[in-house]
C-alpha atoms as a PDB file:
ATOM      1  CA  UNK A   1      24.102   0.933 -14.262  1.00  0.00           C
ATOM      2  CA  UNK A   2      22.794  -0.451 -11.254  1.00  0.00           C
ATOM      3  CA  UNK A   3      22.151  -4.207 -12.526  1.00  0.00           C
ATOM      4  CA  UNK A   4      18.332  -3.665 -12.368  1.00  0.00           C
ATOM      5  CA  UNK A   5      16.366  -4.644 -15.189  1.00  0.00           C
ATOM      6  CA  UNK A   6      14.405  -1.744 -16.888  1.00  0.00           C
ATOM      7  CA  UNK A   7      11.013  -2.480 -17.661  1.00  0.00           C
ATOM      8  CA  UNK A   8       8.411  -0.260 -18.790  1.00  0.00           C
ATOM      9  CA  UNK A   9       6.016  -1.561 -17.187  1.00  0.00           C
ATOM     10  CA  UNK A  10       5.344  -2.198 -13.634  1.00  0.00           C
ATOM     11  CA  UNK A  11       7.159   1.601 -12.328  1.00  0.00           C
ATOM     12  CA  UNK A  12       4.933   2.322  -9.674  1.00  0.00           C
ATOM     13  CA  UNK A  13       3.970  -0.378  -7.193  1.00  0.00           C
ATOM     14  CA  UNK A  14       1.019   0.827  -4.687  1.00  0.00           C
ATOM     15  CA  UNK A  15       1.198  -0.985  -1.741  1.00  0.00           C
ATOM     16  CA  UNK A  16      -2.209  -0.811   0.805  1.00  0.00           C
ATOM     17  CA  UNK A  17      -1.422  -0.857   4.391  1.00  0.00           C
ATOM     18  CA  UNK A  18      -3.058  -1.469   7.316  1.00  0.00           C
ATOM     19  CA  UNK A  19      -0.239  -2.888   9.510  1.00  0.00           C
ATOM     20  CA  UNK A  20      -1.611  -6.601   9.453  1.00  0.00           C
ATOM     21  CA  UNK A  21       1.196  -9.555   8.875  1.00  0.00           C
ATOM     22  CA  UNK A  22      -0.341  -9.694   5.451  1.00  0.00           C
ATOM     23  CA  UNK A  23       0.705  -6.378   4.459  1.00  0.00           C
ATOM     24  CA  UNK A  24       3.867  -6.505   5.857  1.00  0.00           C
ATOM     25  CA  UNK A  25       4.049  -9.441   3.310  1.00  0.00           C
ATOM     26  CA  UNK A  26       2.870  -7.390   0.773  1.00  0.00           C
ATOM     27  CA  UNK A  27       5.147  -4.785   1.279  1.00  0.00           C
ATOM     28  CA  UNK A  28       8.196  -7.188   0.977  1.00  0.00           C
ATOM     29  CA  UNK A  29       6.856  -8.372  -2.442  1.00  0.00           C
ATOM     30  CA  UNK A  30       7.063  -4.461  -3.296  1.00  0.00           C
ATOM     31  CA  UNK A  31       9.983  -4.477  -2.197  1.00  0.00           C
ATOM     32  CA  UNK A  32      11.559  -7.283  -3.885  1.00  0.00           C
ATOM     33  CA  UNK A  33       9.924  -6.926  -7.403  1.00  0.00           C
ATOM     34  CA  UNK A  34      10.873  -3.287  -7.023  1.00  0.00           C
ATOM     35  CA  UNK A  35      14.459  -4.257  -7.080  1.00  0.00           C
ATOM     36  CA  UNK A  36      14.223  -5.845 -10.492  1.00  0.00           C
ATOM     37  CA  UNK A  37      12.276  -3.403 -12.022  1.00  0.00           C
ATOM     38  CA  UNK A  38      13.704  -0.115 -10.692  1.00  0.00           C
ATOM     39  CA  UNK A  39      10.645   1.045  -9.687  1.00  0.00           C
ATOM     40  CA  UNK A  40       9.180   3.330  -7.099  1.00  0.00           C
ATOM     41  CA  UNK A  41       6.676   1.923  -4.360  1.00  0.00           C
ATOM     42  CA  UNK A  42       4.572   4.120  -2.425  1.00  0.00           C
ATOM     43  CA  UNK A  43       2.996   2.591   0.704  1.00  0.00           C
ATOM     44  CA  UNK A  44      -0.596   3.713   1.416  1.00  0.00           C
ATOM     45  CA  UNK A  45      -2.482   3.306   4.573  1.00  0.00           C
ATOM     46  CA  UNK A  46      -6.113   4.189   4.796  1.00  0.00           C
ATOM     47  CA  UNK A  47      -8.102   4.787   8.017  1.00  0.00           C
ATOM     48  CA  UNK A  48     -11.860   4.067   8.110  1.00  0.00           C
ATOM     49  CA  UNK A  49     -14.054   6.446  10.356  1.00  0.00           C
ATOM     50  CA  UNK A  50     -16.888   4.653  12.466  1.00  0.00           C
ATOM     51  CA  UNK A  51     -20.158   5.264  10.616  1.00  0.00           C
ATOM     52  CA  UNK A  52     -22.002   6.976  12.093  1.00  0.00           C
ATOM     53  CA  UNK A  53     -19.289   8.687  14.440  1.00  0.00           C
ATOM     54  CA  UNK A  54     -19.166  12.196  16.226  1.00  0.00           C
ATOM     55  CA  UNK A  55     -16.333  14.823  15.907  1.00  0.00           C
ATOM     56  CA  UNK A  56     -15.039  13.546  18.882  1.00  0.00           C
ATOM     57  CA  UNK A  57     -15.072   9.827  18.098  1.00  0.00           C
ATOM     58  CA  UNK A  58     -13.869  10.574  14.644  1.00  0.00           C
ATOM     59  CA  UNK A  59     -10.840  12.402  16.216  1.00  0.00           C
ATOM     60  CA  UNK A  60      -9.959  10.345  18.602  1.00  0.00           C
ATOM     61  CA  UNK A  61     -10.050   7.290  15.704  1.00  0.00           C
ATOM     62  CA  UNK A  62      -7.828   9.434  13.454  1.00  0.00           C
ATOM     63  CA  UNK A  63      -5.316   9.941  16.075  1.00  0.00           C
ATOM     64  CA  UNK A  64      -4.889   6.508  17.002  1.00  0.00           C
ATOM     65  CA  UNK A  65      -4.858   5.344  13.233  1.00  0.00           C
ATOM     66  CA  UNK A  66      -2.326   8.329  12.711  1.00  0.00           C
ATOM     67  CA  UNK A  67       0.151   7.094  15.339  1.00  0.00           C
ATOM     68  CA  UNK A  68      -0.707   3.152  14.298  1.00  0.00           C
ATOM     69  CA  UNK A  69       0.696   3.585  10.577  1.00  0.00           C
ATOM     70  CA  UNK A  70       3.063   6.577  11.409  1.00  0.00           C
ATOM     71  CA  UNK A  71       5.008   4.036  13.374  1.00  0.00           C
ATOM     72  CA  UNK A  72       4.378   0.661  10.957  1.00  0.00           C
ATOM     73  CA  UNK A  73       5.966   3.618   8.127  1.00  0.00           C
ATOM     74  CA  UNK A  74       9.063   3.806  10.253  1.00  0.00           C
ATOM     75  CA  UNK A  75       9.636   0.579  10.131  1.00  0.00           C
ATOM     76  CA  UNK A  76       8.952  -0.024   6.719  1.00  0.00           C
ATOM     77  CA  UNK A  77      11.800   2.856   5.710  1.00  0.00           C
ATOM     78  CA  UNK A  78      14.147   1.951   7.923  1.00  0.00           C
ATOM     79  CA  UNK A  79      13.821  -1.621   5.610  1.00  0.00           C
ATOM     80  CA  UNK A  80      14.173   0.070   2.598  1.00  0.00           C
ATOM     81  CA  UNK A  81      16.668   2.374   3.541  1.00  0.00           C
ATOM     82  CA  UNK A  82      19.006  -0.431   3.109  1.00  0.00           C
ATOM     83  CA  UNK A  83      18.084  -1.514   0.036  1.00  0.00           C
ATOM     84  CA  UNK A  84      18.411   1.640  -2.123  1.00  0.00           C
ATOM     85  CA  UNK A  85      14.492   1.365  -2.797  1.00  0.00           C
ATOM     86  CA  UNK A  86      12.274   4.950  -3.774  1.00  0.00           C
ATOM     87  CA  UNK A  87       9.490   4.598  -0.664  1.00  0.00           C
ATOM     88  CA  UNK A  88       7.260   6.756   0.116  1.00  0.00           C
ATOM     89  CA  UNK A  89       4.090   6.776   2.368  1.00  0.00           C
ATOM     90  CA  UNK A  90       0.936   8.445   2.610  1.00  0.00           C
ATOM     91  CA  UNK A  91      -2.692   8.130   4.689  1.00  0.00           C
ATOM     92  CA  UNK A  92      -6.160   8.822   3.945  1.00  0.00           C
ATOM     93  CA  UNK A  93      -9.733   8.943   5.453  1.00  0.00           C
ATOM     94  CA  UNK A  94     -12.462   6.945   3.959  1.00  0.00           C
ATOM     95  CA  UNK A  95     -13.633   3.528   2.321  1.00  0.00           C
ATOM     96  CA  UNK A  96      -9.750   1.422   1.639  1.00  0.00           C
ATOM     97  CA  UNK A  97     -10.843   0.149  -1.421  1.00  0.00           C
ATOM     98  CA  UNK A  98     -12.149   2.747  -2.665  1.00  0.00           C
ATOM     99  CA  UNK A  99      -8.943   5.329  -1.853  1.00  0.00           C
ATOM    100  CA  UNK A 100      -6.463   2.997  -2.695  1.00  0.00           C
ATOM    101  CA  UNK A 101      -7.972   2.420  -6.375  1.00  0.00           C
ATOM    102  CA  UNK A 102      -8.648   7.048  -6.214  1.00  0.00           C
ATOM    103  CA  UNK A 103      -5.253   6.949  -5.236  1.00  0.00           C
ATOM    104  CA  UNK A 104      -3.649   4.149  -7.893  1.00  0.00           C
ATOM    105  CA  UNK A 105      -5.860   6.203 -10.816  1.00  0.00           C
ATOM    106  CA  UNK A 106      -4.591   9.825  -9.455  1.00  0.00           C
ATOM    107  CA  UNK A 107      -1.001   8.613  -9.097  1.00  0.00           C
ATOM    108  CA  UNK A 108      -1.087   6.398 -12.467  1.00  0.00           C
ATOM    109  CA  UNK A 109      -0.047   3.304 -10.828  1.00  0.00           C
ATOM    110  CA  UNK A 110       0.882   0.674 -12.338  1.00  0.00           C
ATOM    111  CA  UNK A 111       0.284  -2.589  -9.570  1.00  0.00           C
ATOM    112  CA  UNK A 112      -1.781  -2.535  -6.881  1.00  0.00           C
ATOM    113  CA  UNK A 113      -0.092  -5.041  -4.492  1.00  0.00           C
ATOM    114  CA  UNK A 114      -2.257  -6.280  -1.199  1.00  0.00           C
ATOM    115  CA  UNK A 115      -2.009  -8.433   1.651  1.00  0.00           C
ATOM    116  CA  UNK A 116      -4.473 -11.487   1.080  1.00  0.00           C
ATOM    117  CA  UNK A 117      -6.159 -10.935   4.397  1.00  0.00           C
ATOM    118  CA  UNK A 118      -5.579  -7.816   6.340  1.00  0.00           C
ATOM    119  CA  UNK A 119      -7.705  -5.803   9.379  1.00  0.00           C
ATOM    120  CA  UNK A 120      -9.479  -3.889   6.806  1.00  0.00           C
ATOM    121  CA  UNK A 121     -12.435  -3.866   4.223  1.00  0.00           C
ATOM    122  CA  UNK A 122     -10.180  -4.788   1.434  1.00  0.00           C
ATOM    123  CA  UNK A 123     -10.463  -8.286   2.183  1.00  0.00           C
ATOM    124  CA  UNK A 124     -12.163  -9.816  -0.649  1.00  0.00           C
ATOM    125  CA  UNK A 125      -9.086  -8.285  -2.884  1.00  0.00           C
ATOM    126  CA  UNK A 126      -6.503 -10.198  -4.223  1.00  0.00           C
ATOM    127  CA  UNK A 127      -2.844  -9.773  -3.260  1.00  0.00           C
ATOM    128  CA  UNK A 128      -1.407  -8.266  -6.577  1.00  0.00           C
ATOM    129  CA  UNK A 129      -3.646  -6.207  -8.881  1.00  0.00           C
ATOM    130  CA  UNK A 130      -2.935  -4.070 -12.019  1.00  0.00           C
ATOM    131  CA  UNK A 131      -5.391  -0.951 -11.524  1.00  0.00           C
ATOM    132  CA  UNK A 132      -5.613  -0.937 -16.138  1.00  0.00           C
ATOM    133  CA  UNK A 133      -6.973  -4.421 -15.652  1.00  0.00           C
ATOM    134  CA  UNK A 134      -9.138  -4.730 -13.036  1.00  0.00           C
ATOM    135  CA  UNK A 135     -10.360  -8.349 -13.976  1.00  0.00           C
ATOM    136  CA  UNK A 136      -7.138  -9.914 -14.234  1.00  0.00           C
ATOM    137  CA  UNK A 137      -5.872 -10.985 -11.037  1.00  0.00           C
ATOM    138  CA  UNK A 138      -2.354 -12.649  -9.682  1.00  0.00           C
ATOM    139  CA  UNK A 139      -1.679 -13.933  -5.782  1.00  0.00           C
ATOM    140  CA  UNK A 140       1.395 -13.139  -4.458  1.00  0.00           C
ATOM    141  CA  UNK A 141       0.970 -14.306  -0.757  1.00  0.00           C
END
């Protein structure tokens, strides 16, 4: 027994990403509330193409995004390392809000947890969200 609670509940904390102070924020509240509930946290950047964009713009943007998060995801699991935390990260292409919540129904998350202002589209979001109820809302920042 490791001295974590175990709750049913909250096992799979989705955290969005886009390198902003705010979601390093948000990925220390994962982090924390992980502890107590044992659970696992997958961190989940998302880069938007310019609309309308060529090939080559749209290349060159993933790239940059790429290398922008690939290094932010170091970071991030060389902090949980210590902490005997299940992190994993991923990246997609498209609209945040709308992969995050693809990706919280595909993965059968149970939080959604956001920074409360971040260099994305997800701004109007609030900082913790369950994906089951979309209504109810809690801050965490």
């Amino acid at each position: 027994m490791t001295g974590r609670r175990q709750n049913a509940y909250s096992r799979k904390l989705l955290v969005g990403y886009d390198g902003s102070p705010q979601s390093e924020k948000a990925v220390d509240v994962a982090f924390s509330l992980a502890e107590c509930v044992d659970a696992t946290v997958p961190i989940f950047a998302v880069a938007r193409p310019p609309e309308p964009s060529t090939a080559v713009e749209l290349e060159a943007v993933l790239d940059r995004a790429k290398e922008h998060f690939e290094e932010g995801f170091r970071k991030i699991l060389e902090r949980a390392r210590g902490r005997d935390l299940n992190v994993n990260t991923d990246m997609a292409v498209g609209h945040p809000a709308e992969q995050i919540i693809h990706r919280a129904e595909a993965d059968g998350i149970d939080l959604i947890i956001l920074g409360r202002r971040g260099r994305s589209m997800i701004q109007g979001w609030c900082s913790v969200r369950s994906p089951s109820t979309r209504g109810e809302e809690t801050l965490a920042s």
